[in-house]
N, C-alpha and C. Protein backbone atom coordinates (compact mmCIF):
# COMPACT_ATOMS: atom_id res chain seq x y z
N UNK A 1 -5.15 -7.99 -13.98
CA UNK A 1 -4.78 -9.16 -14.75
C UNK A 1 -3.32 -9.07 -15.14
N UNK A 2 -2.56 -9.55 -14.08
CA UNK A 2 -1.06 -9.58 -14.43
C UNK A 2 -0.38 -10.84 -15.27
N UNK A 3 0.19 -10.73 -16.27
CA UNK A 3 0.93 -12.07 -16.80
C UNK A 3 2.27 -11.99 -17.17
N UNK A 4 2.99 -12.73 -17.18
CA UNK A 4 4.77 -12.57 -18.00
C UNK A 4 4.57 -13.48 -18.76
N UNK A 5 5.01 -12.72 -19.89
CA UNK A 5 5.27 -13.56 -21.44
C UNK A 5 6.63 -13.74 -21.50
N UNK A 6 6.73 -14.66 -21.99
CA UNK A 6 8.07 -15.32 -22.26
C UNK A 6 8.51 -14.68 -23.60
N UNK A 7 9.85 -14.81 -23.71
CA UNK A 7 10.38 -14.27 -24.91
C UNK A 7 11.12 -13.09 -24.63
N UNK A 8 10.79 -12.22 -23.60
CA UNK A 8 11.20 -10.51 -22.97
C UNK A 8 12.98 -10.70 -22.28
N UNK A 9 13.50 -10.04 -22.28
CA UNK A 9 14.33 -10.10 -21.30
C UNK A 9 14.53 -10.67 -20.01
N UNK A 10 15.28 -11.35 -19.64
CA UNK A 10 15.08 -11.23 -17.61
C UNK A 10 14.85 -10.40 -17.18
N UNK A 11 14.46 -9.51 -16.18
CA UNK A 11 14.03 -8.67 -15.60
C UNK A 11 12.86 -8.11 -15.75
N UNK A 12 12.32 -8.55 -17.22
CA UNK A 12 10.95 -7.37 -17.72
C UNK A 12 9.73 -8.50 -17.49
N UNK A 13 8.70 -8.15 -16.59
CA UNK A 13 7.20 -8.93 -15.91
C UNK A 13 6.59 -8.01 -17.01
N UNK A 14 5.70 -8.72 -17.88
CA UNK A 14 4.81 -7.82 -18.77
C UNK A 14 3.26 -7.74 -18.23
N UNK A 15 2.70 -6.75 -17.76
CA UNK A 15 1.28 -6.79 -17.05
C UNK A 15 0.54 -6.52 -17.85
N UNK A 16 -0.77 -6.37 -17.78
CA UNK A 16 -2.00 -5.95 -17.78
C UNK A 16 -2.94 -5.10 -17.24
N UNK A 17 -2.92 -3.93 -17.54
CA UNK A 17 -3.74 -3.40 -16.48
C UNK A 17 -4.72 -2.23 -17.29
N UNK A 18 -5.89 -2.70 -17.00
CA UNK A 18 -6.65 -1.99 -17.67
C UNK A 18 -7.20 -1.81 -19.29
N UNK A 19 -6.37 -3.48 -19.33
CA UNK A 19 -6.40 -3.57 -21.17
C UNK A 19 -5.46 -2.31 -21.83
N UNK A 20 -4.43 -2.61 -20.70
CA UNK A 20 -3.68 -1.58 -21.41
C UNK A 20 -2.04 -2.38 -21.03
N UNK A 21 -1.11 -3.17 -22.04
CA UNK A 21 -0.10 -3.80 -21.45
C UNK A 21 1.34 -2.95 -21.52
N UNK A 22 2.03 -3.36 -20.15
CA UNK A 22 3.20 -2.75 -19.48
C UNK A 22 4.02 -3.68 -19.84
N UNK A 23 5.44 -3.45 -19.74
CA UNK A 23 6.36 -4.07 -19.48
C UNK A 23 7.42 -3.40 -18.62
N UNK A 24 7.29 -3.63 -17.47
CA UNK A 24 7.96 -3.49 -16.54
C UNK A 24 9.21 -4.23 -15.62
N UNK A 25 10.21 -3.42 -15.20
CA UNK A 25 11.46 -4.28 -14.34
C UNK A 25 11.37 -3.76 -12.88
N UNK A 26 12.06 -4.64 -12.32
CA UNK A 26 11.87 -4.96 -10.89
C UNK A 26 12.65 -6.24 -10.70
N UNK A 27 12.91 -6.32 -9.25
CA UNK A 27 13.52 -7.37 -9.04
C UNK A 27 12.77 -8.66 -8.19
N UNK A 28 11.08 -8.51 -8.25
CA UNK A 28 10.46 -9.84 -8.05
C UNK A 28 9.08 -8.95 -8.48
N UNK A 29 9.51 -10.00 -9.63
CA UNK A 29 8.34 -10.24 -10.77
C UNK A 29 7.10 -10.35 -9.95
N UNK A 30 7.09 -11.51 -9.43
CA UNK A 30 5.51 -12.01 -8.16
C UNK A 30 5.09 -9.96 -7.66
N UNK A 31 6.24 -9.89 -6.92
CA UNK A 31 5.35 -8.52 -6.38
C UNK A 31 4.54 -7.71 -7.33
N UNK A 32 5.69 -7.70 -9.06
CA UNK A 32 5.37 -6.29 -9.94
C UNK A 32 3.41 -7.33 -10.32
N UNK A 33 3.24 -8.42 -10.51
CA UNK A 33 2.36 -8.75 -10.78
C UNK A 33 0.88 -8.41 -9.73
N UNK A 34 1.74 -8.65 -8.55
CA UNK A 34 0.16 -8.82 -7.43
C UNK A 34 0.18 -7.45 -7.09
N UNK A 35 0.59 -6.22 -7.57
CA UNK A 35 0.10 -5.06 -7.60
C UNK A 35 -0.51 -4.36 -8.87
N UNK A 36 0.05 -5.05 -10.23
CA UNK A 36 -0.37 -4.74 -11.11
C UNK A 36 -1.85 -5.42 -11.02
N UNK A 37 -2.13 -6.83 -10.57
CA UNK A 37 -3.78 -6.74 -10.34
C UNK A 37 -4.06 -6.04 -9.23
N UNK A 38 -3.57 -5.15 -8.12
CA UNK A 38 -4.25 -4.46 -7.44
C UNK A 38 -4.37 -3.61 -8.60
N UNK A 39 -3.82 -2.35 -8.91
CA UNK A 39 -4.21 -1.70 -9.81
C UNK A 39 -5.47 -1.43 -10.83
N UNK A 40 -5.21 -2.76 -11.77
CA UNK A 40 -6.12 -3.20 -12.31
C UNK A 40 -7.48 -3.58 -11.73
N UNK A 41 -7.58 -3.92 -10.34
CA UNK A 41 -9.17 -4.19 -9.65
C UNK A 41 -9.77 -2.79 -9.42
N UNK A 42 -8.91 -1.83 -8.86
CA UNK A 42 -9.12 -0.88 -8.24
C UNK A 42 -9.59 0.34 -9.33
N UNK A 43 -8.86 0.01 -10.74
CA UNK A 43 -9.64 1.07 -11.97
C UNK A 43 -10.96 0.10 -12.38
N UNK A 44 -11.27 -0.90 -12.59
CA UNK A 44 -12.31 -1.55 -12.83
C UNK A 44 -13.42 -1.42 -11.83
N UNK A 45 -13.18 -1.03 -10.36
CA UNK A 45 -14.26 -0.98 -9.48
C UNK A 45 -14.38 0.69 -9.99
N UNK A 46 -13.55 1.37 -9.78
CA UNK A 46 -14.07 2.80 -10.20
C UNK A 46 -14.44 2.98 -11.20
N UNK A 47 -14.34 2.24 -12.39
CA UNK A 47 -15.06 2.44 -13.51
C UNK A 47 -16.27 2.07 -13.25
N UNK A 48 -16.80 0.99 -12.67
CA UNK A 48 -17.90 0.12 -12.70
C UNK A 48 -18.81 1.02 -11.58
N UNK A 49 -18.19 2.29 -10.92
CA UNK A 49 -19.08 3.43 -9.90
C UNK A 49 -19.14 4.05 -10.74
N UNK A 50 -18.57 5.05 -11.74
CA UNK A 50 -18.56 5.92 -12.39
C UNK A 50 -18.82 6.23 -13.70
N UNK A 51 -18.91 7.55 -14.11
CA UNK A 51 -19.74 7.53 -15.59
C UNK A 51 -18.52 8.04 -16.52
N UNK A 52 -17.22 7.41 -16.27
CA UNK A 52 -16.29 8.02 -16.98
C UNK A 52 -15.56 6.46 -17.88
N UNK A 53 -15.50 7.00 -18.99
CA UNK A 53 -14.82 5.30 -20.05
C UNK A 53 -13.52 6.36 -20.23
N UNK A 54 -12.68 7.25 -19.81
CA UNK A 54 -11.34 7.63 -20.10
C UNK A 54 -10.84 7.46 -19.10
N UNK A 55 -9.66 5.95 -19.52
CA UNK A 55 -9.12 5.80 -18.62
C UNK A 55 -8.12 6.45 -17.81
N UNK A 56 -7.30 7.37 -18.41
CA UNK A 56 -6.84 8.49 -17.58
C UNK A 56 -7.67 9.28 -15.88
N UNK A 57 -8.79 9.28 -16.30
CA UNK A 57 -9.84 9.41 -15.73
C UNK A 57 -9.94 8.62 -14.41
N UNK A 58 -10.11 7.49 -15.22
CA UNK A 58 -10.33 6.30 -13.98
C UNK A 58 -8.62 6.14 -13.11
N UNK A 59 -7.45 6.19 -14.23
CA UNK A 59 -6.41 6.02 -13.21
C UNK A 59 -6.38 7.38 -11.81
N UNK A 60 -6.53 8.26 -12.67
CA UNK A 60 -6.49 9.22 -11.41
C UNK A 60 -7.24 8.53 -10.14
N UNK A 61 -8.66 8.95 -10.45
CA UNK A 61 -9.84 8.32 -9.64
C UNK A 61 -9.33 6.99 -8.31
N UNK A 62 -8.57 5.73 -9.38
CA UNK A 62 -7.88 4.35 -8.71
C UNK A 62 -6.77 5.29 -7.55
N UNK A 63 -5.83 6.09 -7.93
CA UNK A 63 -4.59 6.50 -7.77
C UNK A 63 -5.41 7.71 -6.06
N UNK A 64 -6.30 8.57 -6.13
CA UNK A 64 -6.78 9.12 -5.01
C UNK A 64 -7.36 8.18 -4.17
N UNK A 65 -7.93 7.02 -4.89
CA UNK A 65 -8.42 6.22 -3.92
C UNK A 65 -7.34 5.06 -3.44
N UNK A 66 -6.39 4.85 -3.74
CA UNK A 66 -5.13 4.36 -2.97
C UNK A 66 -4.97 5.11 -2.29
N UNK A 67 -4.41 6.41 -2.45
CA UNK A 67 -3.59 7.28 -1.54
C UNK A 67 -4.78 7.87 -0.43
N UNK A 68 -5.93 7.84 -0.64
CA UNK A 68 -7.00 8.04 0.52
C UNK A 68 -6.59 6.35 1.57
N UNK A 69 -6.47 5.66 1.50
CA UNK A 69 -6.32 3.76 1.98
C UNK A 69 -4.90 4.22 2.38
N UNK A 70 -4.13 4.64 1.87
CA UNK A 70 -2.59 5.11 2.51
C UNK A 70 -2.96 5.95 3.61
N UNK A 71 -3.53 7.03 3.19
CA UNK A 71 -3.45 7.83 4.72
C UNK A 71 -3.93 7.42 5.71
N UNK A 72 -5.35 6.87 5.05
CA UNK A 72 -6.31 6.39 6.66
C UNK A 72 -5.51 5.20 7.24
N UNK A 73 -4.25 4.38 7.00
CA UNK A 73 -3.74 3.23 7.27
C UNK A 73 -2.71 3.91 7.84
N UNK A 74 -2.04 4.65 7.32
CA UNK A 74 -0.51 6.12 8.11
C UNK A 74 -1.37 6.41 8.96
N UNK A 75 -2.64 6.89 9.06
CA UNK A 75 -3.29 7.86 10.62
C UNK A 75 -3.50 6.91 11.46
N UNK A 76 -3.97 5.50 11.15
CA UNK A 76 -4.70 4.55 12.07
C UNK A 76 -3.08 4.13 13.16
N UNK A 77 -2.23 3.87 12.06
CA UNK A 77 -0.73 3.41 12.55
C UNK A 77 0.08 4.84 13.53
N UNK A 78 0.27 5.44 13.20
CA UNK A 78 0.42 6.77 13.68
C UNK A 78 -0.21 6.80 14.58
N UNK A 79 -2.26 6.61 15.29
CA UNK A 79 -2.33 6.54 16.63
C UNK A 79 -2.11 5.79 16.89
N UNK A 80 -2.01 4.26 16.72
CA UNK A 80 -1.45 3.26 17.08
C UNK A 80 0.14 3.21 18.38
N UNK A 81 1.00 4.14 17.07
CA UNK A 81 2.07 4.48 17.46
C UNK A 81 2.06 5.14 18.56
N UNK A 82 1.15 6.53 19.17
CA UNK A 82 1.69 7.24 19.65
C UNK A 82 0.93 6.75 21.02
N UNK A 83 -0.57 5.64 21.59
CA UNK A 83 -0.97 5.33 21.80
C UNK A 83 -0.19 4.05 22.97
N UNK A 84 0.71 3.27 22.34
CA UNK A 84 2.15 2.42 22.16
C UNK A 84 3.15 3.19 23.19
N UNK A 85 3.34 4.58 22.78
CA UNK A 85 4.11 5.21 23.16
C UNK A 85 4.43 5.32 24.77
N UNK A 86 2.68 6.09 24.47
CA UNK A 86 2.03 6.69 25.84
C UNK A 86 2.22 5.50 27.13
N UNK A 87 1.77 4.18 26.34
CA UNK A 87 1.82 3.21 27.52
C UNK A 87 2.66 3.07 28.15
N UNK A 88 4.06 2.81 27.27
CA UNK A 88 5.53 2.63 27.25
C UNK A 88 6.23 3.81 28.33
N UNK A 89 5.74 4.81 28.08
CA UNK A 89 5.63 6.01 29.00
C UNK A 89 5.56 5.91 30.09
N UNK A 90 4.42 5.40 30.34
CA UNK A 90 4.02 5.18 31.75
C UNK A 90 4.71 4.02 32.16
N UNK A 91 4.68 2.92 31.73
CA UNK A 91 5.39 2.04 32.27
C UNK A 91 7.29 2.13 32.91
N UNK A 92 7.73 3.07 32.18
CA UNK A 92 8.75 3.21 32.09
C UNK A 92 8.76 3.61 33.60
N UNK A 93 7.72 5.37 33.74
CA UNK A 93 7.67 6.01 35.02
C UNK A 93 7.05 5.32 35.80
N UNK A 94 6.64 3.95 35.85
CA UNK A 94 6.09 3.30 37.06
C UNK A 94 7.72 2.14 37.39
N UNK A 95 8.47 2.13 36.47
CA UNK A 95 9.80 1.32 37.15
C UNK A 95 11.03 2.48 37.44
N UNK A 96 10.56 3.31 36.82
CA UNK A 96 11.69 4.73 37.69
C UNK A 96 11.01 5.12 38.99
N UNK A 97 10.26 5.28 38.80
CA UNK A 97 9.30 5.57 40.18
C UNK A 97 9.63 4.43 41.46
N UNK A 98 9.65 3.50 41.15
CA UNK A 98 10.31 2.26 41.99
C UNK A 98 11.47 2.35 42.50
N UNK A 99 12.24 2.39 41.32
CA UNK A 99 13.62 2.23 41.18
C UNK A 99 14.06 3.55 42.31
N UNK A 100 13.60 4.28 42.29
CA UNK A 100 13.48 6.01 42.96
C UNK A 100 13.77 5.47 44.27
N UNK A 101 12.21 4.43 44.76
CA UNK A 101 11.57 4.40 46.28
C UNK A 101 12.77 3.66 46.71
N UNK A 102 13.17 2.29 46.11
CA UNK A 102 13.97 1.74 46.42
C UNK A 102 15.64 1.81 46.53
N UNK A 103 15.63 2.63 45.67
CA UNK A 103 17.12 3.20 45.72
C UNK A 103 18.13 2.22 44.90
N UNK A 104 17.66 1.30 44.13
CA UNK A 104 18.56 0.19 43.01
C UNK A 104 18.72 0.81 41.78
């Protein structure tokens, strides 16, 4: 639940997260907001699995379960990448390979 209150400085997006409010800077407000409700969904679903009401607790919990969604998205991209590569590879050695027979 991200909101900006008026009255703050320019620069400062005041959030919500977790019934717990931030005031934060950045230089687009829209982004600091649509992550501050990621945040905020992501301790509310782990609260709503778990038998823990300290939210410290739950941020950790939110915070491993991002960075678990980071890696598996870095590993998926990463074979992606190297997958990309391989093709590129070959393709390359099928127009040197040519280029070879033909002598251009």
């Amino acid at each position: 639940m991200a909101e900006k209150k008026r009255g703050k400085p320019a620069g400062y997006t005041t959030v919500t997260i977790y019934d717990q409010t931030y005031h934060l800077t950045g230089q687009d407000s829209d982004h600091i907001r649509q992550l501050a409700e990621q945040v905020d969904a992501k301790m509310r679903a782990v609260a709503a699995q778990g038998r823990t009401v300290d939210s410290l607790r739950v941020a950790v919990l939110a915070a491993l379960n991002f960075a678990d969604e980071l890696a598996q998205s870095a590993g998926a991209n990463a074979n992606q990448g190297h997958a990309r590569a391989v093709s590129l590879r070959g393709l390359l050695d099928e127009v040197l390979e040519e280029e070879r027979k033909t002598g251009s």
